[in-house]
PDB file of N, CA and C in Angstrom:
ATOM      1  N   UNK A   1     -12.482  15.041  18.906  1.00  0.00           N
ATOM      2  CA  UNK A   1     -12.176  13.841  18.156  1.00  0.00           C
ATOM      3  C   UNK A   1     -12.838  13.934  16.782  1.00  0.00           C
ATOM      4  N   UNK A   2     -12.450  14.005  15.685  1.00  0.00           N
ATOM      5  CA  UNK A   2     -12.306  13.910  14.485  1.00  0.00           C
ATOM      6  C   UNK A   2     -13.876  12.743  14.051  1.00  0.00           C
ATOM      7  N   UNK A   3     -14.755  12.912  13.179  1.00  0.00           N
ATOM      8  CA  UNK A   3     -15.529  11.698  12.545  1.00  0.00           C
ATOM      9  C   UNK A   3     -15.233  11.549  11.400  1.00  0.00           C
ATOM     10  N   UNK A   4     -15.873  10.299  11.119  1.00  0.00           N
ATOM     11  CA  UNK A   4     -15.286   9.560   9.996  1.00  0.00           C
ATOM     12  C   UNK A   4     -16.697   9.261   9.001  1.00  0.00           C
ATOM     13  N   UNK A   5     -16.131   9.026   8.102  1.00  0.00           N
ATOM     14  CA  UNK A   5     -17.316   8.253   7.195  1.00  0.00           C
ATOM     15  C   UNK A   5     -16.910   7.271   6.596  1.00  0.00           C
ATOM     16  N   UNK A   6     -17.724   6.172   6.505  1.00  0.00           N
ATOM     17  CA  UNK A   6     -16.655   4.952   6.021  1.00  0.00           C
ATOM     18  C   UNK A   6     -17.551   4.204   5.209  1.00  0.00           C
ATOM     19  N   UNK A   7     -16.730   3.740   4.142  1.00  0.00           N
ATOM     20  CA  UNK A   7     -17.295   2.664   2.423  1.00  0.00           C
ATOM     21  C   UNK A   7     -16.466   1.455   2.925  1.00  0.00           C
ATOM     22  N   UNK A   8     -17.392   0.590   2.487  1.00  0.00           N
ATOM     23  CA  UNK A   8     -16.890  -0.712   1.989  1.00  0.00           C
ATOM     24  C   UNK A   8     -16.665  -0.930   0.595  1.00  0.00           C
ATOM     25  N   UNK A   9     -15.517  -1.217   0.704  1.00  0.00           N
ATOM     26  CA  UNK A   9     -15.465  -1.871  -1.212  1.00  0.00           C
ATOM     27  C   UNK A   9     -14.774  -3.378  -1.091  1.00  0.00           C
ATOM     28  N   UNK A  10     -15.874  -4.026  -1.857  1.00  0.00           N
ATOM     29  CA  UNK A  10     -15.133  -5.579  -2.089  1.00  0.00           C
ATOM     30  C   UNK A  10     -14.727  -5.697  -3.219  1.00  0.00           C
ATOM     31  N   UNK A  11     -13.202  -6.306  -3.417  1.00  0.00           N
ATOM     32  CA  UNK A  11     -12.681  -6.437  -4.704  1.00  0.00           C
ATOM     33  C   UNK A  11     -12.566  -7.797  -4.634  1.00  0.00           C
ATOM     34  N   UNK A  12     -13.374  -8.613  -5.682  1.00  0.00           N
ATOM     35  CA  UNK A  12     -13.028 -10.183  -5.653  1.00  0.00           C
ATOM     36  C   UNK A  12     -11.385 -10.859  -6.270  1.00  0.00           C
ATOM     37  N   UNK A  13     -11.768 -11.585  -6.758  1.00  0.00           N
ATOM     38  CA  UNK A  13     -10.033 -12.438  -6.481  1.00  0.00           C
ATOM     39  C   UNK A  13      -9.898 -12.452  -7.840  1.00  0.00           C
ATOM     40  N   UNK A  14     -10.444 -11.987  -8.622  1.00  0.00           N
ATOM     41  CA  UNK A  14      -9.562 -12.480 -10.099  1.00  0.00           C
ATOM     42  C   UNK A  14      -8.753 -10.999 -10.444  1.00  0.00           C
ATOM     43  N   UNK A  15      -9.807  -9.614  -9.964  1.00  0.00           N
ATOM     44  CA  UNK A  15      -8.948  -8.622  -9.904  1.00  0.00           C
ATOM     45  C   UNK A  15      -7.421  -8.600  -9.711  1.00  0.00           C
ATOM     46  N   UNK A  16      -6.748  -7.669 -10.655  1.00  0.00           N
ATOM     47  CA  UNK A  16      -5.265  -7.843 -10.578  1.00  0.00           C
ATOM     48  C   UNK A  16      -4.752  -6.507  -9.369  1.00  0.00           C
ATOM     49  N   UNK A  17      -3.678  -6.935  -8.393  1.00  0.00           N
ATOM     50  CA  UNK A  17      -3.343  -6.172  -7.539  1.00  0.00           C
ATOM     51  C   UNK A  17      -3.082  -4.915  -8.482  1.00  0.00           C
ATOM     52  N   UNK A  18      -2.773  -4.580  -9.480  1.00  0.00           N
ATOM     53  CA  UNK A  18      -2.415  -3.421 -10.046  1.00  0.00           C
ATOM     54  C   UNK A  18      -3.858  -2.745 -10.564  1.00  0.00           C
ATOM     55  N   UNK A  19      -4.949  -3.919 -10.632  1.00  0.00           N
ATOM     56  CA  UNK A  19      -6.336  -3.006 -11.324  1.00  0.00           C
ATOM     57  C   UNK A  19      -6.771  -2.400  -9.923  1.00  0.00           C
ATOM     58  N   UNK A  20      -6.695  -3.025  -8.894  1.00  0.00           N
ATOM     59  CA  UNK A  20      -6.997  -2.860  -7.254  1.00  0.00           C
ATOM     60  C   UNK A  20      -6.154  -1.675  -6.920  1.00  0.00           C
ATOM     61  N   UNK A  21      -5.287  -1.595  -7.434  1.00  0.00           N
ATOM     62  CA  UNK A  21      -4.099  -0.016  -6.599  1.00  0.00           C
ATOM     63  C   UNK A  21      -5.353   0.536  -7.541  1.00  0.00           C
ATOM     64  N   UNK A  22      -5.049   0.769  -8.891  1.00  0.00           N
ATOM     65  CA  UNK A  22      -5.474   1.788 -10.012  1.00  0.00           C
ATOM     66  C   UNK A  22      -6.961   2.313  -8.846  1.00  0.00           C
ATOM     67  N   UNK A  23      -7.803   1.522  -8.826  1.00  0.00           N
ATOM     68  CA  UNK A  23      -9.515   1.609  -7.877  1.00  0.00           C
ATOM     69  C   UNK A  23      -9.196   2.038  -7.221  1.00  0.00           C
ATOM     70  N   UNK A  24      -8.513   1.818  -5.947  1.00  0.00           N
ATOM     71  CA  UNK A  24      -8.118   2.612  -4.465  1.00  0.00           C
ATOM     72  C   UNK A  24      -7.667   3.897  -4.864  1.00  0.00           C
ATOM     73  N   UNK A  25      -6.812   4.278  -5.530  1.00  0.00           N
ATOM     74  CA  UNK A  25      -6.013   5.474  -5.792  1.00  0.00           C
ATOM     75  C   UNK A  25      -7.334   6.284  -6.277  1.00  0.00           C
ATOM     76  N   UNK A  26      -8.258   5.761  -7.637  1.00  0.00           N
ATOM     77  CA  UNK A  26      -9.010   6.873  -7.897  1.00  0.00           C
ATOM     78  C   UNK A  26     -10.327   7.103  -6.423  1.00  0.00           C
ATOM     79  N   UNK A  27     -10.407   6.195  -5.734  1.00  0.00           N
ATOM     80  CA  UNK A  27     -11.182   6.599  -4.512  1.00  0.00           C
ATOM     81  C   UNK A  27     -10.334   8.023  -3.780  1.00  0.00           C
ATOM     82  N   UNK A  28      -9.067   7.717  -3.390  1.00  0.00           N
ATOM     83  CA  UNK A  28      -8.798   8.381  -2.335  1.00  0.00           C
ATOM     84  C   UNK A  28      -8.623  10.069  -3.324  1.00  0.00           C
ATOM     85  N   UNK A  29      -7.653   9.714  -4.611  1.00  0.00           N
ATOM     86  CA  UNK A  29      -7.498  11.267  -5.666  1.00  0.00           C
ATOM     87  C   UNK A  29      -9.143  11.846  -5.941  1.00  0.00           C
ATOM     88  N   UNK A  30      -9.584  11.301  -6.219  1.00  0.00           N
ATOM     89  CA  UNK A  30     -11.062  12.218  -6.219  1.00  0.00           C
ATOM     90  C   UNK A  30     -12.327  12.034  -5.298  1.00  0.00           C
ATOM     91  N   UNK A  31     -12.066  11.556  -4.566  1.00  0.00           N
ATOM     92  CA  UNK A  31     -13.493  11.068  -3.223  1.00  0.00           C
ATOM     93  C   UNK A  31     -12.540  11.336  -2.148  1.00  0.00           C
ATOM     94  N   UNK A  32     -11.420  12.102  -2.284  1.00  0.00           N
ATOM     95  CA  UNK A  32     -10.597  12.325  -0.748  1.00  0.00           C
ATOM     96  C   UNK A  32     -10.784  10.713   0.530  1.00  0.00           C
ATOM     97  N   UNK A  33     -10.373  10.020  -0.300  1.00  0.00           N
ATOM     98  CA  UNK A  33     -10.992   9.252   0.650  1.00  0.00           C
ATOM     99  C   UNK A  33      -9.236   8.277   1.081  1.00  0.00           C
ATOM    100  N   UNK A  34      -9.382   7.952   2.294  1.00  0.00           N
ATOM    101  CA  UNK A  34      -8.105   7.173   2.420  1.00  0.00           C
ATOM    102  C   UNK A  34      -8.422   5.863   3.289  1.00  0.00           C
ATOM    103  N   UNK A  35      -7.367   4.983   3.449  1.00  0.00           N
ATOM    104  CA  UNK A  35      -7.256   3.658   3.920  1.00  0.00           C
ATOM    105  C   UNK A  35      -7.406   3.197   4.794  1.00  0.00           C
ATOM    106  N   UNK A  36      -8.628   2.772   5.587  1.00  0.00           N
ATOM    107  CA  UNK A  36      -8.474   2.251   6.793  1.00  0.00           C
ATOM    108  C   UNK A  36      -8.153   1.380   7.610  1.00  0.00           C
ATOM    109  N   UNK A  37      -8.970   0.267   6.530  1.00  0.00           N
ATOM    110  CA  UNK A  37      -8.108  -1.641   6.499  1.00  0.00           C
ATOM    111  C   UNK A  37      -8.391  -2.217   5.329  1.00  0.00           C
ATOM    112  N   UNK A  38      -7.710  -2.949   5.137  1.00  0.00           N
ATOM    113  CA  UNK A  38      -7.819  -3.907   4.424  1.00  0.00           C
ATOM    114  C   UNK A  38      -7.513  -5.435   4.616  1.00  0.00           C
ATOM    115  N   UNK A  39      -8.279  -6.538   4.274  1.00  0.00           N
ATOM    116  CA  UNK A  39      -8.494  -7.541   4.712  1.00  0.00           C
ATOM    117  C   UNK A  39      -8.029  -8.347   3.338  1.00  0.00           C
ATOM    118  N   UNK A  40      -7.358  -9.490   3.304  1.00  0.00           N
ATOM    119  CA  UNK A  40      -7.090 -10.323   1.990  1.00  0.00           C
ATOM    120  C   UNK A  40      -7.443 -11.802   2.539  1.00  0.00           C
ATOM    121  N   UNK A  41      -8.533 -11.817   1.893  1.00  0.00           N
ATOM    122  CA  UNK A  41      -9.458 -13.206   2.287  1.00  0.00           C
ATOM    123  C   UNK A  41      -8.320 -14.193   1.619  1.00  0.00           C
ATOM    124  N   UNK A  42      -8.609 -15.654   2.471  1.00  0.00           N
ATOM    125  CA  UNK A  42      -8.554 -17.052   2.154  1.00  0.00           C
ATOM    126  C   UNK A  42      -9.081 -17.556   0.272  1.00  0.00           C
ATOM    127  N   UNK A  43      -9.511 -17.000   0.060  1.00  0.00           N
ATOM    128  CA  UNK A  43      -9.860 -17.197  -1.464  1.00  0.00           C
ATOM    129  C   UNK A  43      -9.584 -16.433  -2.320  1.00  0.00           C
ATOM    130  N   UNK A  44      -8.580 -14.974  -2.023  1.00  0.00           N
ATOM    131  CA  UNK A  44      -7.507 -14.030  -2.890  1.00  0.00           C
ATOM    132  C   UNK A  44      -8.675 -12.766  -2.740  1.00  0.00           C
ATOM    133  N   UNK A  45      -9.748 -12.877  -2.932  1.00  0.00           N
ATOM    134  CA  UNK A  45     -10.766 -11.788  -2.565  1.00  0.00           C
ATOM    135  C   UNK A  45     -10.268 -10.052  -1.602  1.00  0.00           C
ATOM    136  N   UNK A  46     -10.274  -9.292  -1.661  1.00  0.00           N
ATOM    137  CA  UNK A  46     -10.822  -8.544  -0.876  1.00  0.00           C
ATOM    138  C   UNK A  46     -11.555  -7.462  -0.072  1.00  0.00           C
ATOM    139  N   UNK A  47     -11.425  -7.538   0.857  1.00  0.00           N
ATOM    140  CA  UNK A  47     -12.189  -6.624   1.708  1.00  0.00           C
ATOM    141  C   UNK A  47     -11.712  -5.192   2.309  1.00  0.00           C
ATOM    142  N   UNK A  48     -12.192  -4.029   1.343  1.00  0.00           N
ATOM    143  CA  UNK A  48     -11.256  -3.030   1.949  1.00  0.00           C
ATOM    144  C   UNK A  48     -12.289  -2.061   2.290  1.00  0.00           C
ATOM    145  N   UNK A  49     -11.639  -1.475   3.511  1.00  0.00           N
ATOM    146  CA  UNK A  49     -12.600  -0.276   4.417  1.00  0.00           C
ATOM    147  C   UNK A  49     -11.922   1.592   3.608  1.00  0.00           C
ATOM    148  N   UNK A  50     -12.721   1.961   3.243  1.00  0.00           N
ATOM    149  CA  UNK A  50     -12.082   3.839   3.230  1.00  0.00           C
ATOM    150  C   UNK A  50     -12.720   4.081   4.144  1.00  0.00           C
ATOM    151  N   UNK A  51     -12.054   5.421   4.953  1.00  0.00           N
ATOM    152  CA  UNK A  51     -12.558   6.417   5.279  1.00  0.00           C
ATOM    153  C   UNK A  51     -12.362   7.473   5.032  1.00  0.00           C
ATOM    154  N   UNK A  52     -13.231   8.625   5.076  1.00  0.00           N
ATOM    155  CA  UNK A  52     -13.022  10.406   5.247  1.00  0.00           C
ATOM    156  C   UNK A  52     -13.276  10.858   5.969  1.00  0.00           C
ATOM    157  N   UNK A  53     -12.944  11.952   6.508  1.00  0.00           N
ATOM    158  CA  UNK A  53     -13.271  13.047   7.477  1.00  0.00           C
ATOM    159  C   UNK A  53     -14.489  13.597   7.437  1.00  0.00           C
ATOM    160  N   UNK A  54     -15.292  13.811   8.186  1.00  0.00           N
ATOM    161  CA  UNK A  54     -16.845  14.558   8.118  1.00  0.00           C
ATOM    162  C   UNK A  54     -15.915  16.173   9.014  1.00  0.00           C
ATOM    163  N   UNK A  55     -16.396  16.978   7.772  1.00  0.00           N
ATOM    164  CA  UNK A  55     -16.065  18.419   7.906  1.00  0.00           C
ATOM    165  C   UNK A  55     -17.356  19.159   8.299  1.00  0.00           C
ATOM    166  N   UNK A  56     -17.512  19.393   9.777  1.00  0.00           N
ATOM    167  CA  UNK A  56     -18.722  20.161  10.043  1.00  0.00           C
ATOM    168  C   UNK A  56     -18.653  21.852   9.836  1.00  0.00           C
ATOM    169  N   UNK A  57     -19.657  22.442   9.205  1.00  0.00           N
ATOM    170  CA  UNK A  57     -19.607  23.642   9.555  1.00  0.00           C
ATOM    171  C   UNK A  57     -19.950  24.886  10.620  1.00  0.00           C
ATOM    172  N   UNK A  58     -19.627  25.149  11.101  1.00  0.00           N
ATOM    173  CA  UNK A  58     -19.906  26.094  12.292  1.00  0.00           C
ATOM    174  C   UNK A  58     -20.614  27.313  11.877  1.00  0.00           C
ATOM    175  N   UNK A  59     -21.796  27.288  12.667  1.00  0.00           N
ATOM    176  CA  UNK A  59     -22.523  28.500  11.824  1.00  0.00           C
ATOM    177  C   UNK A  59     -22.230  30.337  12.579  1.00  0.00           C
ATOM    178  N   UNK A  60     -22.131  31.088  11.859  1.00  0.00           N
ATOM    179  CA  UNK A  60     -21.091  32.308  12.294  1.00  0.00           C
ATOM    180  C   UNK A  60     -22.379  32.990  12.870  1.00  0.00           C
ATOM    181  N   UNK A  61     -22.130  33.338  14.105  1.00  0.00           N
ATOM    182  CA  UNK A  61     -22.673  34.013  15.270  1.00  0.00           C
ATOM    183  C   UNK A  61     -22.745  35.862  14.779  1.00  0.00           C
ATOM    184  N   UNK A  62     -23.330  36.215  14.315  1.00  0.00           N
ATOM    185  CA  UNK A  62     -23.045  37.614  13.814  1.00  0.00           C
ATOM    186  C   UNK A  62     -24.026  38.147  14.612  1.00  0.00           C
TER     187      UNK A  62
END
C-alpha cells in the first residue's frame, strides 16, 4: 500500500476561484503534489487537503 504525505492549504473567501486554480496547479506542477479533498466552507472559504507519494528507497544488497 502506497504512503502519502499530506498539506493543508486554507484559501479564505475573498480569493478568486481562478487565483485558487492558478495556487493548486502551481502546488501539484512543481511540488508533484495532487488533490485529495477539498472542502467549500459556509462562509465561501476553503479547505483543501494535497497529497504525494512518499518514494522509499531500497538500499541495494551488493
Amino acid at each position: 500500500m502506497p504512503e502519502y504525505e499530506f498539506r493543508d492549504v486554507y484559501v479564505p473567501r475573498g480569493v478568486s476561484r481562478r487565483a485558487a486554480t492558478r495556487l493548486l496547479t502551481e502546488h501539484a506542477e512543481y511540488g508533484h503534489w495532487e488533490l485529495d479533498r477539498l472542502r467549500l466552507n459556509s462562509d465561501g472559504s476553503r479547505q483543501v487537503r494535497l497529497r504525494r507519494r512518499i518514494i522509499r528507497q531500497l538500499r541495494a544488497t551488493w
